[in-house]
Structure formats: C-alpha cells, structure tokens
Protein backbone atom coordinates (compact mmCIF):
# COMPACT_ATOMS: atom_id res chain seq x y z
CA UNK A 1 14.65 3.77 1.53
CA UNK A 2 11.38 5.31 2.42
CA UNK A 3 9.84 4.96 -1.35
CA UNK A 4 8.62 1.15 0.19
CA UNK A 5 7.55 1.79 3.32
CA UNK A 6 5.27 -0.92 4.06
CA UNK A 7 3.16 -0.72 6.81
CA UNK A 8 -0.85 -0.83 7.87
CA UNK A 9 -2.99 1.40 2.83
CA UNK A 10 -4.74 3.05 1.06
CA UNK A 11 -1.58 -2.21 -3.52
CA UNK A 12 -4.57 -1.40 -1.81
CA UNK A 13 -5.84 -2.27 1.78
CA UNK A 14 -7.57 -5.64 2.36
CA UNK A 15 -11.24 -5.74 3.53
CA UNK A 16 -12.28 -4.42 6.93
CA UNK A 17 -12.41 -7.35 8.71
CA UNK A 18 -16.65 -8.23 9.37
CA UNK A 19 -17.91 -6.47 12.42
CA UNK A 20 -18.56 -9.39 15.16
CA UNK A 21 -22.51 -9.06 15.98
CA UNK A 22 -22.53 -7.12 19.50
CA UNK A 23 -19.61 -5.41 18.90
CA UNK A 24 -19.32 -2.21 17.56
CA UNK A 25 -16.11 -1.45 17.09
CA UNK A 26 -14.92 -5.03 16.27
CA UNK A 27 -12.22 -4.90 13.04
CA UNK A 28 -10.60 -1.93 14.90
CA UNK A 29 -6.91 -2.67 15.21
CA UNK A 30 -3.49 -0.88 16.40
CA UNK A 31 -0.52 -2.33 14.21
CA UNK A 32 3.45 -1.65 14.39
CA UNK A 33 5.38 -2.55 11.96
CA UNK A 34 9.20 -2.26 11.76
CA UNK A 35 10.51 -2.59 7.77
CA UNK A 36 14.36 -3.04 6.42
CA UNK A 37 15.35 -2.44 2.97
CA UNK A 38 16.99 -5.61 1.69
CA UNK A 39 19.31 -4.28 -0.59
CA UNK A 40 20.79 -2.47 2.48
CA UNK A 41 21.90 -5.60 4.39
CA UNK A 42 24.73 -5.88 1.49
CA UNK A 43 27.26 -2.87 2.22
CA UNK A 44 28.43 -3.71 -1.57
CA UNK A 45 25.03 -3.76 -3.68
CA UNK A 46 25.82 0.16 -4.27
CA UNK A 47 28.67 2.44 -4.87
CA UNK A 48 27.37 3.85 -1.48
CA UNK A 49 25.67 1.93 1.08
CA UNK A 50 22.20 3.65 1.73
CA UNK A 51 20.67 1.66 4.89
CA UNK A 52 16.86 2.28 5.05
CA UNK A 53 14.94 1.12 8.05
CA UNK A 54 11.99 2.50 10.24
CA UNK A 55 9.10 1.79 12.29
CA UNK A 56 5.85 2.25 11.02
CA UNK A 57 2.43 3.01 13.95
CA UNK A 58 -1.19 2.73 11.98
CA UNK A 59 -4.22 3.41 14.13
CA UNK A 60 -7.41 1.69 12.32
CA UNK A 61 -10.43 2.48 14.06
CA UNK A 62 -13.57 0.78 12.55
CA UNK A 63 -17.12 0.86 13.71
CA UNK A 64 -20.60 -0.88 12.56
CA UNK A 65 -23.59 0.96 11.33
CA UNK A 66 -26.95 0.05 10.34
CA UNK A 67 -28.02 -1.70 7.06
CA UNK A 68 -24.53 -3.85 7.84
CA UNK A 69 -22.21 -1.01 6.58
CA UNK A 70 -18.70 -0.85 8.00
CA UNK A 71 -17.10 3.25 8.82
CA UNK A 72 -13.45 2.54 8.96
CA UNK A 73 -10.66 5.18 9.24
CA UNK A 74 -6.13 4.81 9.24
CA UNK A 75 -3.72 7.20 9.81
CA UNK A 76 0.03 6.02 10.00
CA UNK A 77 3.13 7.47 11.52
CA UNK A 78 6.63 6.30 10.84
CA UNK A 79 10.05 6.88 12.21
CA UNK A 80 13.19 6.49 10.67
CA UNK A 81 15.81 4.58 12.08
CA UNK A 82 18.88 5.47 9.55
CA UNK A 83 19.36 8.80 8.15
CA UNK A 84 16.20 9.96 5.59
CA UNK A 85 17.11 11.06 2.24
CA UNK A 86 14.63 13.36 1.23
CA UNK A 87 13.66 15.57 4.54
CA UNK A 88 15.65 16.54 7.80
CA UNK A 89 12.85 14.93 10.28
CA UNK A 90 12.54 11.40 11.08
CA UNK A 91 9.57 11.19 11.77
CA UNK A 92 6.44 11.98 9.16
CA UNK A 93 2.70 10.94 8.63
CA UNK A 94 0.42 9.63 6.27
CA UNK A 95 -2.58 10.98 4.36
CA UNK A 96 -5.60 10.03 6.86
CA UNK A 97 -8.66 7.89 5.29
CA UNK A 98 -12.34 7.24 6.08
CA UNK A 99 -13.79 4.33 4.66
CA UNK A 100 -17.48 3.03 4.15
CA UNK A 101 -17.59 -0.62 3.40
CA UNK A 102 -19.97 -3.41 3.27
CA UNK A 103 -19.92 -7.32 2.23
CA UNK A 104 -22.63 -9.74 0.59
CA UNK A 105 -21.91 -13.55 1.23
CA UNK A 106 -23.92 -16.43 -0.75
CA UNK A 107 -23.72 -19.51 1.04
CA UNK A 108 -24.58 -21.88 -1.58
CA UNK A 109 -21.69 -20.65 -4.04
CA UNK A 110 -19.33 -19.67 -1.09
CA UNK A 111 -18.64 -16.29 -2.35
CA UNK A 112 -18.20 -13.18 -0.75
CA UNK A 113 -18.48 -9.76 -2.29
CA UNK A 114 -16.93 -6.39 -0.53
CA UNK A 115 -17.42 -2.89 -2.06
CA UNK A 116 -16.22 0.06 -0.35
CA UNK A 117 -15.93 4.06 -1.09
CA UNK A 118 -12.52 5.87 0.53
CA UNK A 119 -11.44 9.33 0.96
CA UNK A 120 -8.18 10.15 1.25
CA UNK A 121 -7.64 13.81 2.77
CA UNK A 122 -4.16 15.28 1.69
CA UNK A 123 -2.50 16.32 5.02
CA UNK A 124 1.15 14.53 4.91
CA UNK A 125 4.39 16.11 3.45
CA UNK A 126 4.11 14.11 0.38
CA UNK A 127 0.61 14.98 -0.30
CA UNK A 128 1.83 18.96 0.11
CA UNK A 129 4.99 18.15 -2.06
CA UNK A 130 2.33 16.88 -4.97
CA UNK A 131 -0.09 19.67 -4.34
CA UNK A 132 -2.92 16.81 -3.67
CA UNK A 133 -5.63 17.67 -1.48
CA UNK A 134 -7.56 14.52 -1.71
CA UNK A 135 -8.48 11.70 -3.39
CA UNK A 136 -11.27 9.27 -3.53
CA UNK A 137 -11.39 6.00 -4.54
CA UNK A 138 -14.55 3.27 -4.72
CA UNK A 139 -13.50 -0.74 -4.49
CA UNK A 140 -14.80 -3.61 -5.48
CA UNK A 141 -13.42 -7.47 -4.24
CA UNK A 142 -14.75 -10.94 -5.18
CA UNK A 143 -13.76 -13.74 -2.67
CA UNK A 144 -14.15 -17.58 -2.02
CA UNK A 145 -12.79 -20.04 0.65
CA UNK A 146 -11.81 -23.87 -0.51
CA UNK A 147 -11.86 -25.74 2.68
CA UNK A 148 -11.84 -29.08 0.37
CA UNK A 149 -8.60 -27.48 -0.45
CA UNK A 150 -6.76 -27.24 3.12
CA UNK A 151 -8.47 -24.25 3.61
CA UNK A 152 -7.58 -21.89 0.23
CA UNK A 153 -8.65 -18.42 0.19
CA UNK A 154 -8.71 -16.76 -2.99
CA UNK A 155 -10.00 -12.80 -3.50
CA UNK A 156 -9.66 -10.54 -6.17
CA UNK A 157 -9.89 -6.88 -6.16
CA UNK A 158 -10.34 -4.05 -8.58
CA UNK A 159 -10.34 -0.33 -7.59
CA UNK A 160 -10.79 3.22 -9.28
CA UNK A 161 -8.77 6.30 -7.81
CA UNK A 162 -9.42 10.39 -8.69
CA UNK A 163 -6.78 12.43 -7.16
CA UNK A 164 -7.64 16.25 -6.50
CA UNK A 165 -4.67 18.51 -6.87
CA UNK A 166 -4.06 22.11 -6.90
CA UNK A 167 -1.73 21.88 -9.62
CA UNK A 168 -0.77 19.72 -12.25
CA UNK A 169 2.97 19.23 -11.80
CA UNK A 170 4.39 19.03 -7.67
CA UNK A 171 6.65 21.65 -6.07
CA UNK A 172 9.99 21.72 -6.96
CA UNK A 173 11.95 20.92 -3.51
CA UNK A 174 9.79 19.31 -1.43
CA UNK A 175 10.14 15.68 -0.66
CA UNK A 176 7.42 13.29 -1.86
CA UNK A 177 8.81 10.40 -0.58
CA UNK A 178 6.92 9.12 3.06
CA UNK A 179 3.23 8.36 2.30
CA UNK A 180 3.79 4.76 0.89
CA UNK A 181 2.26 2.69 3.99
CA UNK A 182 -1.17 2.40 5.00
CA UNK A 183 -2.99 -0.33 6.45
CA UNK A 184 -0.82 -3.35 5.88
CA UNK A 185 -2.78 -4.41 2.09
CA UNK A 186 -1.68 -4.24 -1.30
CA UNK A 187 -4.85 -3.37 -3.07
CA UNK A 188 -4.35 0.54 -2.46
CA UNK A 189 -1.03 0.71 -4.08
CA UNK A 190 -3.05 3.15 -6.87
CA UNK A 191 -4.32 5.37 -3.94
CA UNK A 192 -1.19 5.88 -2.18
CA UNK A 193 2.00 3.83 -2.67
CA UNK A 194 2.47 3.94 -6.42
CA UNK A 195 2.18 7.45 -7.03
CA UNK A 196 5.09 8.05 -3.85
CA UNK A 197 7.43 5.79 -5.90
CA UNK A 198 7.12 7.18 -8.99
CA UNK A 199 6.06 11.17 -8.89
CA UNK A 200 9.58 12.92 -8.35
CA UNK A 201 9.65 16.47 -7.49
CA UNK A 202 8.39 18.63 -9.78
CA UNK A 203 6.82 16.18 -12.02
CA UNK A 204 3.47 15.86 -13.48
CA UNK A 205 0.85 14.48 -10.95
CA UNK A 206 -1.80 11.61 -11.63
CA UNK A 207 -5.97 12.71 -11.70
CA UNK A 208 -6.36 9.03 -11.95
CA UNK A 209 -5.57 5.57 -11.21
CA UNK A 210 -6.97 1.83 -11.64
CA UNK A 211 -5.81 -0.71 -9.71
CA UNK A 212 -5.83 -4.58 -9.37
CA UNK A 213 -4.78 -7.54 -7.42
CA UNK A 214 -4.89 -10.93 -6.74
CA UNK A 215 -4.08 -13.00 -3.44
CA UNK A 216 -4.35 -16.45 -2.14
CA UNK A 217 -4.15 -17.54 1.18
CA UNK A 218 -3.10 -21.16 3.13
CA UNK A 219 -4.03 -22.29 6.37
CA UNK A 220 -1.44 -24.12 8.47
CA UNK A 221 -1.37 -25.95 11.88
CA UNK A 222 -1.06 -24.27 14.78
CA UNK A 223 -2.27 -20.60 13.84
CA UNK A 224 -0.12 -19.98 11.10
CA UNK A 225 -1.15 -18.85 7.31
CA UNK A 226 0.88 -17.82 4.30
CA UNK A 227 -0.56 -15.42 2.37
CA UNK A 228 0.91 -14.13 -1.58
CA UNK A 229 -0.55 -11.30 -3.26
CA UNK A 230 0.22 -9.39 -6.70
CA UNK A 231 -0.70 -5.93 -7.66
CA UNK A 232 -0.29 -3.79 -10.44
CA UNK A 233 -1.52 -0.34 -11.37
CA UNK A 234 -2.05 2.21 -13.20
CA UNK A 235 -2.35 5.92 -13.27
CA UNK A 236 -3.12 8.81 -15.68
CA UNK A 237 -0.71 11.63 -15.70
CA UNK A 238 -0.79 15.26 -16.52
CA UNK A 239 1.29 14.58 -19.86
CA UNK A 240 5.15 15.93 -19.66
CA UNK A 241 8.22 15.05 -21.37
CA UNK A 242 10.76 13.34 -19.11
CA UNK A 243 13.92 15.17 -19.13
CA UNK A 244 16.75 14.10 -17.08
CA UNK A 245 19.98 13.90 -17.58
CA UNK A 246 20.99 10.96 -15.38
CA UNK A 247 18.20 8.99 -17.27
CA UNK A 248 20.05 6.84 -20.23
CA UNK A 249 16.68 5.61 -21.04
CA UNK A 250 14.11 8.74 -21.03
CA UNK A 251 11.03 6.96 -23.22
CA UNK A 252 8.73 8.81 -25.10
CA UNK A 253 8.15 12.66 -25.22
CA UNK A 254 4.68 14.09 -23.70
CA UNK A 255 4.17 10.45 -21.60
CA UNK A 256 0.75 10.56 -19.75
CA UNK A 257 0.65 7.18 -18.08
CA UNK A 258 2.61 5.24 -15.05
CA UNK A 259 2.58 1.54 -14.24
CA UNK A 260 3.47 -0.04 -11.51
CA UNK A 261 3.05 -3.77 -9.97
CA UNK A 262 4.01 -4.90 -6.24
CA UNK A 263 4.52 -8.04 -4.90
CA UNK A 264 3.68 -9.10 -1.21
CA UNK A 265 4.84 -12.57 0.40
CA UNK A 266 4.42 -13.38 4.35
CA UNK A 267 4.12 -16.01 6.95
CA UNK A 268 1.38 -14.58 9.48
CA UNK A 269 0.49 -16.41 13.20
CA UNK A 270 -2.07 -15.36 15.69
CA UNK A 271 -0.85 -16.92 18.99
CA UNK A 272 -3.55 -15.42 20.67
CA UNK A 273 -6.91 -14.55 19.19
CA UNK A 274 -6.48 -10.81 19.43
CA UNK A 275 -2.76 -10.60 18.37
CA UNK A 276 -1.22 -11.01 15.41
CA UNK A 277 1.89 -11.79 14.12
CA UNK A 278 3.53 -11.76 10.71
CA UNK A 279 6.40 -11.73 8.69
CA UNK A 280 6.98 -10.59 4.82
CA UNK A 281 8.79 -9.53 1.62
CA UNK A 282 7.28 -6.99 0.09
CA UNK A 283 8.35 -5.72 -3.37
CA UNK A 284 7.47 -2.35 -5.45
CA UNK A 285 8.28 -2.65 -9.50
CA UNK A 286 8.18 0.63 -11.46
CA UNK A 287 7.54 -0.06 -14.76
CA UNK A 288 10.90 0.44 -16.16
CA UNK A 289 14.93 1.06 -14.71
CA UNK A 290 17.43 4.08 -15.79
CA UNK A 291 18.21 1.74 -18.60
CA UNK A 292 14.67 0.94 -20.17
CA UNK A 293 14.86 -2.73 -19.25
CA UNK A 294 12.32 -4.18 -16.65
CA UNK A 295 13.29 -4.53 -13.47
CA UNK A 296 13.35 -7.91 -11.71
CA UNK A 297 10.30 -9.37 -10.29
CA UNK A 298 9.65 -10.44 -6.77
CA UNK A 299 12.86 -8.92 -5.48
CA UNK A 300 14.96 -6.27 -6.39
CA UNK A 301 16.38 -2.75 -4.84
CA UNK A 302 12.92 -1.41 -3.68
CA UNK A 303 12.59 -5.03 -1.92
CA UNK A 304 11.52 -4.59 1.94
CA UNK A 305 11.69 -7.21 4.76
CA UNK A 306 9.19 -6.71 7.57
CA UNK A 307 7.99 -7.76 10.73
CA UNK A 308 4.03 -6.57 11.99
CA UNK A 309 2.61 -6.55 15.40
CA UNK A 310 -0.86 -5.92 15.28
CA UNK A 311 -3.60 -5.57 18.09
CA UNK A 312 -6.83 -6.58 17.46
CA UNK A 313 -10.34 -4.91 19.06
C-alpha cells in the first residue's frame, strides 16, 4: 500500500538539524528506510490479501550559509517489494525540495524558534498525475527541552502550503499514489503526504493547505529516545461533487475542503554518533471511511511498520 509510504517529507519534515560550527555541510544525511503495511501481515483482514512493502532511499544534502541560514534539499526513491497497484514500475521518485531554514534560541527561557521557506518542484508521477508543478510552503516551529524532566523535548509546528497546478482537477488514468515519503517528519504531511492519500484520479486538486503538529520526545539510557508526534491538516480544494458509486457515504455536494491527521510512534538509537537507528508505527487518518464514520485512531488499514537506517554527515 503505497498511499503511506513513510520514509525521509515535505506531516511535515522536522528541523534541519543545526549546522556544527566548522562544518559546512553538517545536518546532511543519507537515510533507508524499509516500510510494511500492517494490515498486510493478516492474510484475512481483506476479502483479498493486498501485501504492501518497499524500500524507501532519501538523499538530504544540507549546507550552512552566512547570517546562520541553513540551504537544505531531499529527493527520495522507493522500490516496491510486492506487486504496486497503481503503476507497472516498481520503482518511482519523489517531488525534489530546496529548503532555506534558520533557528533563534533564548537561553534564559530555553526556547528555540525554527522558520523555514520550501519549494517543492513537481517532477514525480504523482505530481504529473495531479497536474502540480510546484508548491511552496513557509514553516514556523516553537521548541523547548525539560532536562528537570529526564530530558523532555517538546516542539510545535505550524505550516502554510500553495500548490501550483496546471489544472484544477488531475488526469484521469494516471496513478497518484507514490509521493507520500520525504524526509522521515510528520510536519509536511500538507505539502506532500496528505494530498497522495486523498486526491484520486481525476479529482479536484488542492491550491492550499495548513498544517500542524505536535511531538514530544524522551531520552533513555544508552542512546535510545522515543519520540510521538500528531499531525493533522488541511487543504482547500477546487470544489466538486463526489460521485462514486462504491461510496455508501458520498457527503456533501460541491465539497471544497480535505482533512487529514497522522500519527507517528518510534523507538530511535544512535549506536554510533553518526548512525542512526529507529523503529516506528506510523498512521495516516483520512477524515472519513466509505461509510461516513471516522476511522480508528493510531492504527488502522493505512497503518505502516518501519525500520530507518540513516547516515549522518
């Protein structure tokens, strides 16, 4: 199930990680990750039994520029292990980004502020399939670290998307299902993720999107952290009536608005200080199921399990 591919993005990326003085490129970092639909590890869950696991390559380059901004850029390629449901190729790409980024710390209060600006350019399948060319997006995170606290790190984020398409509805035929990765954060869900999950063919695009999330992280012994974030989204469609017949549930006529929250839950270690290590759930929730009632929270069918390997510069 490519809709939750979760990987290196754009329920929307983390930080850049703050340039080490003398180093130029330091926060650049090479991450595999290797993700397994839940649901599929129970041949019975479905009247068909619809595996869904791949292997997911980001490249996130990052240098340092004057005046303490950060230029950051990700691309991700995937591969499909089991057979792909919406194209004949198992392998695909991601939209490529470019990032400028830049944080303010106050040392008496502890807290740390991040902004950043992002442009997506639309180069994958998916962003053809939706007739998107771009998108921009500008980010804005508030953060503060309770050592009293066994070492609690708390940061909220709020960002603003505009999509640039050629149309206002996607191309009939044309899968739009293999962009929802990016660099391993939850804070770009609006930017990339939610709109794969919930734009079918044909349907009307978004021009915008605001985003949120929350997530705390714990300090353990011996290298380990847990981290748990929640996002949620949401994006401003080209109104359209939803007509489908498999739909029992088909809401209101003319709808001009998506929602969408995700979930993200992992156990990370660095056994050595450039590698990283981690294991997660992570959890898309469209805003409603084929029969109007919310889906579960935390896990249900669009629930991924995932292991990361990433390389640190």
């Amino acid at each position: 199930m490519p809709i939750l591919t979760a990987a290196l993005s754009l329920l929307l990326a983390a930080p850049a990680p703050a340039p080490v003085a003398g180093s130029k490129f330091s926060g650049s970092s090479v991450s595999l990750r290797h993700a397994l639909n839940a649901r599929g590890l129970d041949r019975g869950a479905d009247l068909t039994w619809n595996p869904y696991a791949a292997a997911i390559l980001s490249l996130s380059p990052s240098y340092k520029l004057p005046a303490e901004l950060n230029l950051s850029a990700n691309i991700d390629f995937s591969g499909e292990y089991t057979r792909r449901d919406t194209e004949i190729s198992q392998l695909n790409f991601g939209d490529p980004t470019l990032t400028l980024s830049r944080r303010f710390s106050h040392k008496r209060s502890g807290l740390a502020l991040d902004s950043s600006a992002t442009l997506l350019f639309g180069l994958s399948p998916a962003s053809r399939a939706a007739t998107r060319y771009a998108a921009a997006t500008l980010g804005l995170g508030l953060g503060r670290s309770f050592k009293e606290l066994k070492d609690v790190k708390l940061r909220v984020g709020f960002r603003a998307t505009a999509y640039g398409h050629r149309s206002t509805h996607g191309v009939l035929g044309q899968a739009l299902y293999g962009a929802c990765s990016g660099s391993l954060a939850l804070d770009d869900i609006a930017s990339s993720c939610a709109e794969e999950m919930l734009v079918g063919n044909g349907s009307a695009n978004a021009y915008g999107a605001l985003s949120s999330n929350l997530s705390a992280t714990l300090k353990l012994p011996k290298t380990l952290s847990v981290r748990a974030r929640f996002g949620a989204s949401w994006m401003a469609t080209y109104a359209t009536a939803l007509v489908d017949e498999r739909i029992s549930f088909e809401g209101p006529s003319g709808s001009n608005g998506r929602f969408f929250l995700m979930s993200d839950l992992r156990l990370a270690a660095a056994p050595i200080k450039r590698l990283g290590l981690a294991f997660g759930l992570q959890t898309g929730h469209p805003q409603l199921a084929t029969d109007g009632q919310y889906r579960s929270p935390f896990f249900n069918r669009y629930s991924n399990l995932y292991f990361d390997l990433t390389l640190r510069f």
